[in-house]
Structures are given as structure tokens and as C-alpha cells.
Protein backbone atom coordinates (compact mmCIF):
# COMPACT_ATOMS: atom_id res chain seq x y z
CA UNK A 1 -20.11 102.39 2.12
CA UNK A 2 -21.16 102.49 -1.53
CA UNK A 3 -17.43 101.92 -3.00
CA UNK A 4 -16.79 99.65 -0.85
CA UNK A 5 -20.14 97.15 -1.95
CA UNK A 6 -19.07 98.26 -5.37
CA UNK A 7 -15.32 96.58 -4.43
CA UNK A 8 -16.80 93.60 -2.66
CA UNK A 9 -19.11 92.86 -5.53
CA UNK A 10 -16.90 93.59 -8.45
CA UNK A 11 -13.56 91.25 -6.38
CA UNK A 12 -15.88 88.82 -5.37
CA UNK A 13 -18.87 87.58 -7.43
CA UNK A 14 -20.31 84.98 -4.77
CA UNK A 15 -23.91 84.45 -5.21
CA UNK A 16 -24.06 86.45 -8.77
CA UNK A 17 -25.68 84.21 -12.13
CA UNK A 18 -22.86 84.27 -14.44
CA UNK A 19 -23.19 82.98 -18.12
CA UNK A 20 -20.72 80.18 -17.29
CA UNK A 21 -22.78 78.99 -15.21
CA UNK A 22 -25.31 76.15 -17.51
CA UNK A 23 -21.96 75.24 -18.59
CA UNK A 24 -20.47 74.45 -14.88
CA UNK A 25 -23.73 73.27 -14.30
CA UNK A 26 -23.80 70.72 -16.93
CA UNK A 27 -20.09 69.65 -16.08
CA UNK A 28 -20.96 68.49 -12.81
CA UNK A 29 -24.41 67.26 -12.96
CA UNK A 30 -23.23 64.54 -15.56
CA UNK A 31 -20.89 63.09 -13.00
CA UNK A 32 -24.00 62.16 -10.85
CA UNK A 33 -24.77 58.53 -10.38
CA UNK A 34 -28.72 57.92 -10.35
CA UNK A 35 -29.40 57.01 -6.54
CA UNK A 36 -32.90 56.71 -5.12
CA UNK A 37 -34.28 59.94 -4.47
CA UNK A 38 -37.75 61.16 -1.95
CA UNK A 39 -39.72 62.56 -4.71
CA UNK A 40 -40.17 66.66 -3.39
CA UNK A 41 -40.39 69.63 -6.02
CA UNK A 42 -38.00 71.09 -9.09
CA UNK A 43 -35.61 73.30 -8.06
CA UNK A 44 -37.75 76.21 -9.73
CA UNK A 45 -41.07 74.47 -8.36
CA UNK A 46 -40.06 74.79 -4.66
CA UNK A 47 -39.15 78.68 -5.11
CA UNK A 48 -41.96 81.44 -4.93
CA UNK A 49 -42.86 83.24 -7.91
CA UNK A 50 -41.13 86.21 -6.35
CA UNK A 51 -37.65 84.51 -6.09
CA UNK A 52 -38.02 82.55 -9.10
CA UNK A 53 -38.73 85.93 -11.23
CA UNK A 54 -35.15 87.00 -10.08
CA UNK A 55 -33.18 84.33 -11.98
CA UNK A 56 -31.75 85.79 -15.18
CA UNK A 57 -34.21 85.22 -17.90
CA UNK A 58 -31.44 84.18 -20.07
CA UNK A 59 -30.66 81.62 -17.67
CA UNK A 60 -33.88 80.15 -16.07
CA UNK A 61 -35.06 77.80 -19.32
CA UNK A 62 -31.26 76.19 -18.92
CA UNK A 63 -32.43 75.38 -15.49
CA UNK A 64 -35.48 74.10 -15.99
CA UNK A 65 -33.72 71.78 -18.34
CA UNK A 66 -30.63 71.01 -16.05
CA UNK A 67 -31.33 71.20 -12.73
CA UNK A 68 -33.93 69.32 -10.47
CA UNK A 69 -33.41 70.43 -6.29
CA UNK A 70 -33.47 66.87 -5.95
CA UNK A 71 -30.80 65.51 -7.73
CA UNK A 72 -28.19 68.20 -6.05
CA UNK A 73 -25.68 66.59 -4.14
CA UNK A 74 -23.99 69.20 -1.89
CA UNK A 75 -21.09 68.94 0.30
CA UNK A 76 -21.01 71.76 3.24
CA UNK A 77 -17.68 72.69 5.32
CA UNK A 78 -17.59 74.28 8.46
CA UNK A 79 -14.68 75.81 10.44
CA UNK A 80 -15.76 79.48 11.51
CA UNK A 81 -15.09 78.83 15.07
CA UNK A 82 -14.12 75.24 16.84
CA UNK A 83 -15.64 72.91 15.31
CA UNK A 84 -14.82 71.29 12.41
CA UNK A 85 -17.81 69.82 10.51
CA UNK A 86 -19.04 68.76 6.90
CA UNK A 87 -22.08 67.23 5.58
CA UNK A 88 -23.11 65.97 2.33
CA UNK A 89 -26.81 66.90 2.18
CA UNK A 90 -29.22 65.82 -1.12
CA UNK A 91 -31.48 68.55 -2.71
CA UNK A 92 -34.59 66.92 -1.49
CA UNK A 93 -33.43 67.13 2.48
CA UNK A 94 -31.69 63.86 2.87
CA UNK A 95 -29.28 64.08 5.10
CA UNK A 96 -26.46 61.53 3.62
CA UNK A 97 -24.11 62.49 6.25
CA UNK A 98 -22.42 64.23 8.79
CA UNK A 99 -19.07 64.43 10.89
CA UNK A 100 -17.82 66.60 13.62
CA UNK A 101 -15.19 67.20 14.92
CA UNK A 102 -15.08 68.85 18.76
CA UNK A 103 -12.49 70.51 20.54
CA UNK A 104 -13.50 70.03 23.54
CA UNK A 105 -10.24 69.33 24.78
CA UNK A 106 -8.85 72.95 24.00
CA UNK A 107 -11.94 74.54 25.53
CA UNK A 108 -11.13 72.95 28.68
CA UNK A 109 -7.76 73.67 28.94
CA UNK A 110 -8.15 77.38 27.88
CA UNK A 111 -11.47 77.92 29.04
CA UNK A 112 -12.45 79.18 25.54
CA UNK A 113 -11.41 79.53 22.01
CA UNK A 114 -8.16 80.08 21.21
CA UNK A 115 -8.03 81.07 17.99
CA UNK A 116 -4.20 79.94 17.15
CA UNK A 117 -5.12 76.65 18.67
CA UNK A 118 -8.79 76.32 16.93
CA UNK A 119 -6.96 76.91 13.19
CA UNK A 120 -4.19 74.27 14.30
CA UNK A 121 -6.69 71.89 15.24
CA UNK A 122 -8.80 72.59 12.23
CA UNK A 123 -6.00 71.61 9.84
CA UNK A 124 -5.14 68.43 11.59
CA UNK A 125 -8.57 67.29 11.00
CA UNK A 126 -9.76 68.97 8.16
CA UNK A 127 -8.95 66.16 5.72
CA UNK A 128 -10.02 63.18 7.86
CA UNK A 129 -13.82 64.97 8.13
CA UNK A 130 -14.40 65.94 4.75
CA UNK A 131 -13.32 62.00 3.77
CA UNK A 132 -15.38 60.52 6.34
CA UNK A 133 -18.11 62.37 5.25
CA UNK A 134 -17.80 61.86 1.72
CA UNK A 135 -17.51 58.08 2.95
CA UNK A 136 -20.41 57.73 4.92
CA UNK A 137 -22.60 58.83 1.94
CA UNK A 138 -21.30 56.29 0.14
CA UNK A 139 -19.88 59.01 -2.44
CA UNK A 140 -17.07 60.54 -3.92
CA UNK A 141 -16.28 63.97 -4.74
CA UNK A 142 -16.79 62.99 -8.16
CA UNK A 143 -20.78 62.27 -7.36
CA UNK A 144 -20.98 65.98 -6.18
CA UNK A 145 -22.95 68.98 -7.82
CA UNK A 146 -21.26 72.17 -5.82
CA UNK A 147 -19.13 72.30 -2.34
CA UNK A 148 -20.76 75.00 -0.03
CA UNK A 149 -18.51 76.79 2.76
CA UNK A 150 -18.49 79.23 5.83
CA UNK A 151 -16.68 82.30 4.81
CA UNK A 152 -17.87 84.44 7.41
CA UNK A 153 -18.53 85.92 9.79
CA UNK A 154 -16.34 83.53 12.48
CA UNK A 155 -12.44 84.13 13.21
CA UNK A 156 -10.34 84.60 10.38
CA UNK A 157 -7.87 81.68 10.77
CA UNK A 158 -10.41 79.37 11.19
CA UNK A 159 -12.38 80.53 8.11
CA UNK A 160 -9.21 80.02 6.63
CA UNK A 161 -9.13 76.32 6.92
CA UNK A 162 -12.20 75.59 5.72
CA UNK A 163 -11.76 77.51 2.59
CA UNK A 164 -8.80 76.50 1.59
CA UNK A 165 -9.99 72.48 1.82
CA UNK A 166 -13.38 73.91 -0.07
CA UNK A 167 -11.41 75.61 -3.09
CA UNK A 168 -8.98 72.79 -3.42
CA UNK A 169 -11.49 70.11 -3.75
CA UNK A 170 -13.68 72.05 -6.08
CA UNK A 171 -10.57 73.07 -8.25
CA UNK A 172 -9.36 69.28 -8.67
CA UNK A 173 -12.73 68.09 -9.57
CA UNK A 174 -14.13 70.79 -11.21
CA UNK A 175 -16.86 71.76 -8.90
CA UNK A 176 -19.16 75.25 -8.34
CA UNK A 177 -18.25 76.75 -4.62
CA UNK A 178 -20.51 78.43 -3.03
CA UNK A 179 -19.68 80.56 -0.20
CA UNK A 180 -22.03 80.83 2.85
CA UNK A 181 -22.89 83.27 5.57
CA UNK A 182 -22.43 81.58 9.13
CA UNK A 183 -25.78 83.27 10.56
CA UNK A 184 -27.88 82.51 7.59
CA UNK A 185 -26.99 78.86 7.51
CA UNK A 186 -28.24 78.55 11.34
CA UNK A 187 -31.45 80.52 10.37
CA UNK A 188 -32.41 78.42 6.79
CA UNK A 189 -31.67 75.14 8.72
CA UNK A 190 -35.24 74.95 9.67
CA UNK A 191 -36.65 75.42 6.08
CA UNK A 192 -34.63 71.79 6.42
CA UNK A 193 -36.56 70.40 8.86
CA UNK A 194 -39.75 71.98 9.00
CA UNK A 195 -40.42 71.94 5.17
CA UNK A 196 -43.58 74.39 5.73
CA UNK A 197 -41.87 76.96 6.64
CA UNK A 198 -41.97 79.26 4.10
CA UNK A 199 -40.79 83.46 3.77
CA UNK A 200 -40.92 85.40 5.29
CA UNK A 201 -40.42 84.50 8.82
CA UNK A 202 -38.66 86.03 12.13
CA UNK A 203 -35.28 84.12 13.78
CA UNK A 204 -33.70 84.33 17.06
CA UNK A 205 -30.32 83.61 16.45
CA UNK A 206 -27.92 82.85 19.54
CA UNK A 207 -25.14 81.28 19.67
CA UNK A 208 -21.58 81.86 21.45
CA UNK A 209 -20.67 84.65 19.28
CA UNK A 210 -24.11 85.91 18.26
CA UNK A 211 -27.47 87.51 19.17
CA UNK A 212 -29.17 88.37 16.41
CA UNK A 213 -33.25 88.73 15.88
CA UNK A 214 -34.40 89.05 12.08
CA UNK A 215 -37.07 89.84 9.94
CA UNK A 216 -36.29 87.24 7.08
CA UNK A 217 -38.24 88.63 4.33
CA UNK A 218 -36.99 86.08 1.66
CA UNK A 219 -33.54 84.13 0.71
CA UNK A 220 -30.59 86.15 0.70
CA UNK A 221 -33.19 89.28 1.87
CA UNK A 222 -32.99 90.35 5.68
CA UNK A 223 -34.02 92.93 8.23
CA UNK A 224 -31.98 92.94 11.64
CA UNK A 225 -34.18 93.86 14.28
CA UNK A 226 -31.69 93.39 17.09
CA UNK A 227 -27.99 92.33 17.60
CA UNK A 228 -25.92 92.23 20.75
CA UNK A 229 -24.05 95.52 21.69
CA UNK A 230 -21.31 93.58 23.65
CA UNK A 231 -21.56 90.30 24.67
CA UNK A 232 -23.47 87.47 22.87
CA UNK A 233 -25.86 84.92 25.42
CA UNK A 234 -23.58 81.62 24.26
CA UNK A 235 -20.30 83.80 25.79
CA UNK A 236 -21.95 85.16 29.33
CA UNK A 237 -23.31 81.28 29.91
CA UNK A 238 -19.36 80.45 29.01
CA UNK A 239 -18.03 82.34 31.09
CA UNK A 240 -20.51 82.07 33.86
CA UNK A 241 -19.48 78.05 33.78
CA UNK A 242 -16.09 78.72 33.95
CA UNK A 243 -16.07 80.94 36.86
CA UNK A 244 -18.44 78.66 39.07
CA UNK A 245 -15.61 75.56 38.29
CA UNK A 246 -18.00 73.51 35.83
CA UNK A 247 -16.65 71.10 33.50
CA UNK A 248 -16.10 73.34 30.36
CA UNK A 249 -14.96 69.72 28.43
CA UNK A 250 -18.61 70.04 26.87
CA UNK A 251 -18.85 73.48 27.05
CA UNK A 252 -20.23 75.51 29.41
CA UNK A 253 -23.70 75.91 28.46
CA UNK A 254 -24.77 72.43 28.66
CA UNK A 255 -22.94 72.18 32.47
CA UNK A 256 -24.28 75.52 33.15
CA UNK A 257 -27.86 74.55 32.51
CA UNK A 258 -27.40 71.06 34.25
CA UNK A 259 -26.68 73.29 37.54
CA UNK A 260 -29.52 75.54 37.35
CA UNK A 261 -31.63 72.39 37.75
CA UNK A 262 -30.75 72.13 41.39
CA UNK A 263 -30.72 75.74 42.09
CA UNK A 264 -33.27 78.91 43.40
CA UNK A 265 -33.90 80.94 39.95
CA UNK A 266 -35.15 84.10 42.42
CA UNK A 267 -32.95 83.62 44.69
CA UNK A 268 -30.21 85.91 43.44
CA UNK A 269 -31.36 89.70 42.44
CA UNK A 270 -29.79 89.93 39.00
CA UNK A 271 -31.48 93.40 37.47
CA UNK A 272 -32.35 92.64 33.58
CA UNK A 273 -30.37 94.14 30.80
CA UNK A 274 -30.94 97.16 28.77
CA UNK A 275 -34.17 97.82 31.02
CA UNK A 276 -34.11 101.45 30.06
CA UNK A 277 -33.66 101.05 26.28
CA UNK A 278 -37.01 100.64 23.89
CA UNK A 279 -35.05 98.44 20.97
CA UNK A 280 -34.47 94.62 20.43
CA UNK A 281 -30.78 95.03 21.48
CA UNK A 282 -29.13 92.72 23.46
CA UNK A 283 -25.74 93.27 26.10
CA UNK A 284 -24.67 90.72 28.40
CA UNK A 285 -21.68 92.61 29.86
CA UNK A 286 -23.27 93.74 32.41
CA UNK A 287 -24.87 90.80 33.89
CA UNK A 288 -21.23 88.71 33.61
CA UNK A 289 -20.23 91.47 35.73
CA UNK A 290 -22.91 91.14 38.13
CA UNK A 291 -22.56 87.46 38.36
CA UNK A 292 -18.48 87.80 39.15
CA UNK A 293 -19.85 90.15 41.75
CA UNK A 294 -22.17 87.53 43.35
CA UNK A 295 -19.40 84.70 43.31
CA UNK A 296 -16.86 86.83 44.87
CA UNK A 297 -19.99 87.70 47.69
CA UNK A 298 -20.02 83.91 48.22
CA UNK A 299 -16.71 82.91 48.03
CA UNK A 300 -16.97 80.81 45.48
CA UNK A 301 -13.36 79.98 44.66
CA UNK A 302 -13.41 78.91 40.68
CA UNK A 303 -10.16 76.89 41.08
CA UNK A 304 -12.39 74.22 42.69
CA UNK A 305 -13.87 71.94 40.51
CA UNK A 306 -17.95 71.55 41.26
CA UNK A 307 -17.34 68.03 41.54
CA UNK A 308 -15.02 68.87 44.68
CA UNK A 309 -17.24 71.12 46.23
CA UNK A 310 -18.76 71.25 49.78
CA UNK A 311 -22.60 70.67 49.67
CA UNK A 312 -23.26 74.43 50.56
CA UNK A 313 -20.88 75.94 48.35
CA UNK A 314 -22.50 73.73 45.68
CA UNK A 315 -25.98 75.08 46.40
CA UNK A 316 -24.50 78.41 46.32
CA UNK A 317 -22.96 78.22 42.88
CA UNK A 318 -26.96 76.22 42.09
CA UNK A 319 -28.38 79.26 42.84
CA UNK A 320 -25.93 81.58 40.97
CA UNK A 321 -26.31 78.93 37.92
CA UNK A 322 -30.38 79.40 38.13
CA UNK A 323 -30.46 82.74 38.82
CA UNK A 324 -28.13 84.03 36.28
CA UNK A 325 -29.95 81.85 33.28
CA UNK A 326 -33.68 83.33 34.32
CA UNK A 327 -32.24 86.31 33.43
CA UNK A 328 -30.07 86.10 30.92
CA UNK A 329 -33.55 83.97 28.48
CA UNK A 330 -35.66 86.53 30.23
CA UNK A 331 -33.66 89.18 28.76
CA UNK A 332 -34.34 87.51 25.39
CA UNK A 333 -37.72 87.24 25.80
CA UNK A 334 -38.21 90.99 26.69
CA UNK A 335 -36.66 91.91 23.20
CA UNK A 336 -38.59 88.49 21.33
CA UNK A 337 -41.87 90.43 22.79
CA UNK A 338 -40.96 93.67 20.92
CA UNK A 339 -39.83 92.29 17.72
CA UNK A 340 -42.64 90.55 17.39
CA UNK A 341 -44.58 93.66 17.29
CA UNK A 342 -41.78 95.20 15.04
CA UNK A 343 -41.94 92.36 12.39
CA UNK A 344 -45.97 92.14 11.93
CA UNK A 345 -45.66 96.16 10.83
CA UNK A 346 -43.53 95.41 8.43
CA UNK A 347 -45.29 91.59 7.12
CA UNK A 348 -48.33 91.15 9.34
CA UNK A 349 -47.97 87.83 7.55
CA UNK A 350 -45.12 86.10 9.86
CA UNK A 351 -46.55 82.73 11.09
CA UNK A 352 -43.15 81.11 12.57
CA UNK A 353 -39.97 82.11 15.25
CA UNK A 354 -37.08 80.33 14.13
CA UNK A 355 -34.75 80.06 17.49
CA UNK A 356 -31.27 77.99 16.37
CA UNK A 357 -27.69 78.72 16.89
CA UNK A 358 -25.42 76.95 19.86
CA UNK A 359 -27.33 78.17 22.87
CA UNK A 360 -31.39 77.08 20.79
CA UNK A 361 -30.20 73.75 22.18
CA UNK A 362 -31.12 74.31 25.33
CA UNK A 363 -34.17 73.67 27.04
CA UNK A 364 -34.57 76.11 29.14
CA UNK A 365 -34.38 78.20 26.61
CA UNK A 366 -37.01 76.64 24.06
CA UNK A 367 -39.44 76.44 27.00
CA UNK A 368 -39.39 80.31 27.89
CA UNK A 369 -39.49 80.89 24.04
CA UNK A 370 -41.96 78.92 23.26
CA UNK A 371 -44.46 80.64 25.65
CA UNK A 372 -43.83 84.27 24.15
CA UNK A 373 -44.10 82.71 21.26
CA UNK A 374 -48.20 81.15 21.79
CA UNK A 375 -48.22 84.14 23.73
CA UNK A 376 -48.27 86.07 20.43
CA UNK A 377 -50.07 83.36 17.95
CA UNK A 378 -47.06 82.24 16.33
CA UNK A 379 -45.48 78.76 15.84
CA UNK A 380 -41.54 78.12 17.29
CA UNK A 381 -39.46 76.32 15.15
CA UNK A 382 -36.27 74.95 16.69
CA UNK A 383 -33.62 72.27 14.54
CA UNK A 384 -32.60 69.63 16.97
CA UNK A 385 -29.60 70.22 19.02
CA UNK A 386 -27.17 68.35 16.26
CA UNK A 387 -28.19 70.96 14.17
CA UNK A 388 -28.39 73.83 16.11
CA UNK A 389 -24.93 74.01 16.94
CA UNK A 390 -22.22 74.03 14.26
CA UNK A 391 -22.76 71.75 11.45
CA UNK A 392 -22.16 71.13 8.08
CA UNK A 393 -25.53 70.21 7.44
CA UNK A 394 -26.29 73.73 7.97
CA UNK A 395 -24.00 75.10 5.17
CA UNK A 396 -24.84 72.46 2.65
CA UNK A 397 -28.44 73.24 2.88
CA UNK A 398 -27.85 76.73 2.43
CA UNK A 399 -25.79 75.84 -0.26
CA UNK A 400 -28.54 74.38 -2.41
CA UNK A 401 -30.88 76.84 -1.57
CA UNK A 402 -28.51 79.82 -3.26
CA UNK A 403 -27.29 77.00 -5.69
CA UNK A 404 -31.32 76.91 -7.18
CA UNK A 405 -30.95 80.59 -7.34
CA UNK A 406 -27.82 80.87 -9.83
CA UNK A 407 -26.12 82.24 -6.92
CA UNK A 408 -22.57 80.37 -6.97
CA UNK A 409 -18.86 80.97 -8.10
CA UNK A 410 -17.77 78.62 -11.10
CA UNK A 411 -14.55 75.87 -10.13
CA UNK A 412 -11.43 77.61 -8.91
CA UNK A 413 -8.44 76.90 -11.24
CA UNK A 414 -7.44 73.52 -10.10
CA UNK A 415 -3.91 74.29 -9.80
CA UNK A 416 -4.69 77.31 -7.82
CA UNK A 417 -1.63 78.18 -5.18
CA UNK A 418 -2.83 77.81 -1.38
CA UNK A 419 -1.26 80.99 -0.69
CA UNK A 420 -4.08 82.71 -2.72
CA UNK A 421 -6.44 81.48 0.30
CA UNK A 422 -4.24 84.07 2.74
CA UNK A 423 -5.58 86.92 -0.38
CA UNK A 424 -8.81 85.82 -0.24
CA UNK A 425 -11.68 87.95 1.17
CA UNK A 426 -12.55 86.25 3.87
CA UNK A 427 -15.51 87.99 5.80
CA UNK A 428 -15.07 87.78 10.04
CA UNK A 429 -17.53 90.70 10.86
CA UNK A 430 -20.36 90.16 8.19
CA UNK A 431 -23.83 91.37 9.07
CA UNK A 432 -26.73 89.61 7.82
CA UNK A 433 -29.41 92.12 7.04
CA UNK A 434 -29.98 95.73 7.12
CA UNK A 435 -30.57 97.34 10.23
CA UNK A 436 -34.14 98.42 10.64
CA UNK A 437 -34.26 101.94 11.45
CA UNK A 438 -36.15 101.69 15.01
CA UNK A 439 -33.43 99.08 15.69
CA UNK A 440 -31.01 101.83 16.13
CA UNK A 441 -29.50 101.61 19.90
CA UNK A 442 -28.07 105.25 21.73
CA UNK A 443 -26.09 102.06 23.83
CA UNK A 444 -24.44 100.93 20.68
CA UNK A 445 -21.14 99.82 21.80
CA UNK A 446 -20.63 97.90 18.69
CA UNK A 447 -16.75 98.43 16.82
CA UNK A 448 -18.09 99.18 13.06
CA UNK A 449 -14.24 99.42 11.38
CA UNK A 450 -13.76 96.38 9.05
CA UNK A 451 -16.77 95.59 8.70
CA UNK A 452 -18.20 93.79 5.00
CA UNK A 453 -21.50 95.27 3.25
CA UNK A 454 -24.01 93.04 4.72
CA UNK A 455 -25.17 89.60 2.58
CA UNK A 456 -28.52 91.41 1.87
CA UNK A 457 -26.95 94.37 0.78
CA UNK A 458 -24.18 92.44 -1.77
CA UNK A 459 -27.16 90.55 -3.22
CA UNK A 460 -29.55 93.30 -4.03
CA UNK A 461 -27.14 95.10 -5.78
CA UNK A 462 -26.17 92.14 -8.13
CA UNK A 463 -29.87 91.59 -8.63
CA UNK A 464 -29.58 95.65 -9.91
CA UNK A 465 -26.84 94.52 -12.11
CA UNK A 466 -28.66 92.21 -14.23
């Protein structure tokens, strides 16, 4: 484990102060155009005087000189899974713009994501977003301070795409890149919108990929409390969709939870998962199996569309819909309950629950939250749905909050070969955090092989270094 942080850290310096960086720094920020700003805090000013203390001491006066949070002008990319997206967000929270694009299409057809089919349709698009983006903030690339892109965790060929666009257009106009942790961006999204929210705080992160409860102690510093052994919540309610015959053209969340509206939510005896195990783990396996069970009990024949079935067979898949989602949240809240109580041993502090990702955009969901939440004398804090699934947004506010901390990789060369994208360390399985040691699961179930040091553990070490 320790040679291979030392590898990751010493082949890729992402997030790490360099001494070229007042020099990038005062490259790009002279390109800015003066634009009417919300006045907010420094870049230094809106930092604690724990974070701030970790900026090279070296570099910290050249910051105070160059760099105001406000006048950054970030542009975020995002293509770990399929959607394409990209932002152009200002330092102060203005959101200048945003474009995605779905593909909705190919989730119908193949009932999920195909990830040959998501990286095609990623590079068809890729240009036209970034430009429309660009164009709806009324800026060019020129006007930028630092691109900010997803480089993990997410499928690899996706990543791909999105990295290659971000290094090119920072190489031709001689921007900082700053790469970005797919989990992290969903969780810091809320320091966008709820500007109180301040360190450290839990998150419930859920999304089609992901289940993931943290103890975020600081930026860039994280304890995982829980993760999924199997299955994440965003994939059972997927699949669930598919095999009742909903419309997966939106997904099948959103249909799935439409359903449940007209259905019996104790009407189907779904047992809860991981009953028998004391952690904040999550597995979903079981209850997709369970739920294939029940159809095949009804007869529910997934070839027919719900729009073509009988009136019974459409209560029948109601009830399956209702049932299934009480406990599939109520299996969240079982393991929100005990984090909680992990979380306040560690900082009895925590005032907030973050809840974003995909699946934070439904109601449902936000409703049963929000009681364990009061339950336990805390305050929820969900994005809106635009931002809870993937955005840029996301990524270009993350961006500027590493960006304030030194943490960024100077311009690629700007004739750099796209082939060197295909050599570049692109991070699919990427924990956030360290695993807390009570967190440790006897179900584990998790593959471990190929796995990077986690974004906590990569940026300790190169505060160490300095």
C-alpha cells in the first residue's frame, strides 16, 4: 500500500503546491476580464485557520497578493459515467452556466450503461458542451483561471473523454487542471448552495454506482463510515424499473418512484438488508433478488410496457414499486441512524447531513431522511435535483475549492499527443476517505485489486512532504 501512494504521488502530483505555481497563477489570472462580481470573502478569508495554515508558507503571501475566490473563473467537465456535462462556475458561487448532455436514449435501449456506447457518445458531444457552456457565460477559454475534471472513480473510457477535452484545452491556452474526485464533487456541492455549511460535516452519498456515508472532517480530509458491499441504491431502483417494464428513457429511478405513488408500501414482505450486521454497510443484492422473486410470483411479464398493462397487473407491479423503495430508503436510514452515533464520537461538533448524488433527488428519499435526521438534532442539506445528479457544476466548484488550496497541476504541454491520455492514470475505483475502523464489514464482498490510495490518503502525504 505504501509504495504504491509513494508511486501515485511521485507520477502524479494532482492537488500538490508546486513553486510554479504563482507563476501559472499569474499567467492566467491576467487574462481575466473585470465582470461584476457578488462581493463574498478572499480566497484565504473563506478558509479556516486550520486549512489555511496548510498552504506552503513560501507560497501563501503570493496568494494573498494574486488570488481573490471571487475572481476565479472555473470551467468543470464531467464524463465518469453517461452524462456529459460542464459548467463554468465563478469563485463567489455564481453559477455562469451549465449544459448536459443525457443519454437517455442508450439507457433505454440497453437498459443501462454501456460503457462502449457511453465513451462513443461522450466524444460526439464532448466539444459541442464544453462550447455551449463556455458560450452561455458569455466567455472564452481565454477568460478562464483553471479547468477542473472527473478523473475518477467512474468507468475508464468515459473518464477518458473528459480528460482528454480537459488537458487539451488547458494545454492550448495555458491553463492549471485540476483533477477531481467524482464522490467529493457530489458531497462539496452543498458548501455551494448552503454557504453555512462549514467542516466538518457527515454525507450520504447515493447515486447509481455509489453508497457511501462520510465523516468529512475538512477539504480533501475524509472518514468512510459505510460503503456498499455489492450493489449501490441508484442500480437496485434501475434494475427494479426495468424488470417491472417502466420507461427507463429517464431512468429508472424517477419512473420507479412515480409508481410507488399508486402502490401498497406494506403490502409486499421485503426483509431489510444486512439486518444481522452492526456497521453502516450497505448491499442491495439481495433485495434485487427478492424483488425478481416477487415479479416472477405475480407474473409480471417485463416485456410489457406499464403503459400496456391490465389494471391489476399494474397495481401489482404498484405494489412491488412501493414496497421495494420502503425498503430499500429504510435500509438507508437504519445505517444513517448508526453513523450518526459513529460521527458525534469522533466530532460531537457535526451540525449538518449532506444527502446528494443521483438517487438525493428523490423525494421519497429526502422525506425519510429528513426525519432521522430532526430525529437526531441535525440539519439535512440536499442540492436541488440539477445538481444532485451529474453536473459540471459539481466539479467546477470543487475545483476552486482545491484551486484556493494550491492544490492543482500547472498547463499540460500544449502540443501534448492525445495518445498520452490512454497513459494517463486515470482512477475508476478511487475511495474517498479512510475506512473507520468499526466500519469494517465480516460481509465485505467488495473486489479490493486495482484499487488507487484513497484522495485523503494522497493528500496527507503531500501535506508530509512539504
Amino acid at each position: 500500500m505504501l509504495s504504491s501512494l509513494s508511486s501515485t504521488i511521485s507520477r502524479l502530483n494532482l492537488f500538490c503546491p508546486k513553486p510554479s505555481i504563482p507563476h501559472s497563477l499569474s499567467s492566467c489570472l491576467k487574462t481575466l476580464k473585470p465582470q461584476p462580481i457578488i462581493p463574498r470573502w478572499s480566497c484565504l478569508h473563506s478558509l479556516s485557520t486550520h486549512s489555511t495554515s496548510r498552504l506552503s508558507t513560501s507560497l501563501k503571501p503570493q496568494f494573498d497578493a494574486l488570488v481573490s475566490k471571487d475572481d476565479l473563473v472555473v470551467l468543470g467537465i464531467e464524463t465518469s459515467c453517461d452524462d456529459t456535462a460542464a459548467a463554468v462556475v465563478r469563485g463567489n458561487g455564481e453559477i455562469l452556466s451549465q449544459v448536459v448532455s443525457s443519454q437517455a436514449d442508450l439507457l433505454a435501449k440497453y437498459g443501462g450503461v454501456a460503457p462502449k456506447m457511453a465513451e462513443e457518445a461522450h466524444s460526439q458531444v464532448i466539444d459541442q458542451v464544453v462550447q455551449e457552456a463556455l458560450d452561455k457565460a458569455n466567455l472564452t477559454a481565454r477568460n478562464l483561471s483553471a479547468v477542473a475534471v472527473t478523473i475518477g472513480p467512474g468507468l475508464s473510457l468515459c473518464l477518458r473523454v473528459g480528460v482528454r477535452k480537459a488537458r487539451k484545452l488547458a494545454g492550448s491556452f495555458n491553463l492549471p487542471i485540476i483533477g477531481i474526485h467524482h464522490m467529493e464533487a457530489h458531497c462539496l456541492v452543498a458548501r455551494l448552495i448552503e454557504r453555512e455549511l462549514e467542516f466538518p460535516f457527515m454525507a450520504l452519498l447515493i447515486s447509481g454506482g455509489h453508497n457511501l456515508l462520510i465523516l468529512a472532517h475538512d477539504l480533501g480530509h475524509y472518514i468512510q463510515l459505510g460503503t456498499t458491499i455489492d450493489d449501490a441504491i441508484g442500480e437496485a431502483y434501475d434494475k427494479t424499473a426495468k424488470w417491472l417494464g417502466l420507461d427507463m428513457s429517464r431512468s429508472g429511478g424517477p419512473a420507479l418512484e412515480e409508481l410507488a405513488q399508486e402502490g401498497h408500501a406494506e403490502s409486499i414482505k421485503f426483509s431489510t438488508p444486512m439486518k444481522q450486521h452492526r456497521d453502516c454497510n450497505f448491499s442491495y443484492a439481495g433485495l434485487k433478488t427478492q424483488v425478481r422473486l416477487a415479479i416472477g410470483s405475480h407474473n409480471i411479464n417485463p416485456e410489457i410496457p406499464i403503459s400496456s398493462a391490465s389494471s391489476q397487473d399494474r397495481r401489482s407491479r404498484a405494489d412491488i414499486a412501493a414496497s421495494f423503495q420502503r425498503v430499500a430508503v429504510l435500509h438507508l436510514e437504519e445505517r444513517c441512524d448508526r453513523a450518526i452515533e459513529w460521527a458525534r464520537k469522533i466530532e460531537p461538533s457535526i451540525k449538518h447531513l449532506v444527502v446528494s448524488g443521483g438517487v438525493a433527488s428523490n423525494q421519497y428519499v429526502r422525506a425519510r431522511l429528513d426525519h432521522v435526521v430532526k430525529k437526531n438534532n441535525l440539519q439535512l442539506v440536499c442540492p436541488p435535483p440539477k445538481l444532485c445528479t451529474d453536473n459540471g457544476v459539481m466539479v467546477a466548484w470543487t475545483g476552486i475549492e482545491h484551486f484556493c488550496m494550491g492544490r492543482f497541476d500547472p498547463p499540460p504541454p500544449a502540443d501534448e499527443h492525445e495518445d498520452y491520455v490512454v497513459k494517463y492514470d486515470l482512477r475508476p475505483r478511487w475511495p474517498l476517505g479512510e475506512e473507520y475502523a468499526e466500519g469494517r464489514s465480516e460481509a465485505r464482498s467488495l473486489r479490493t485489486a486495482r484499487i488507487h490510495p484513497s484522495l485523503t490518503s494522497i493528500i496527507q502525504a503531500s501535506l508530509q512532504q512539504q
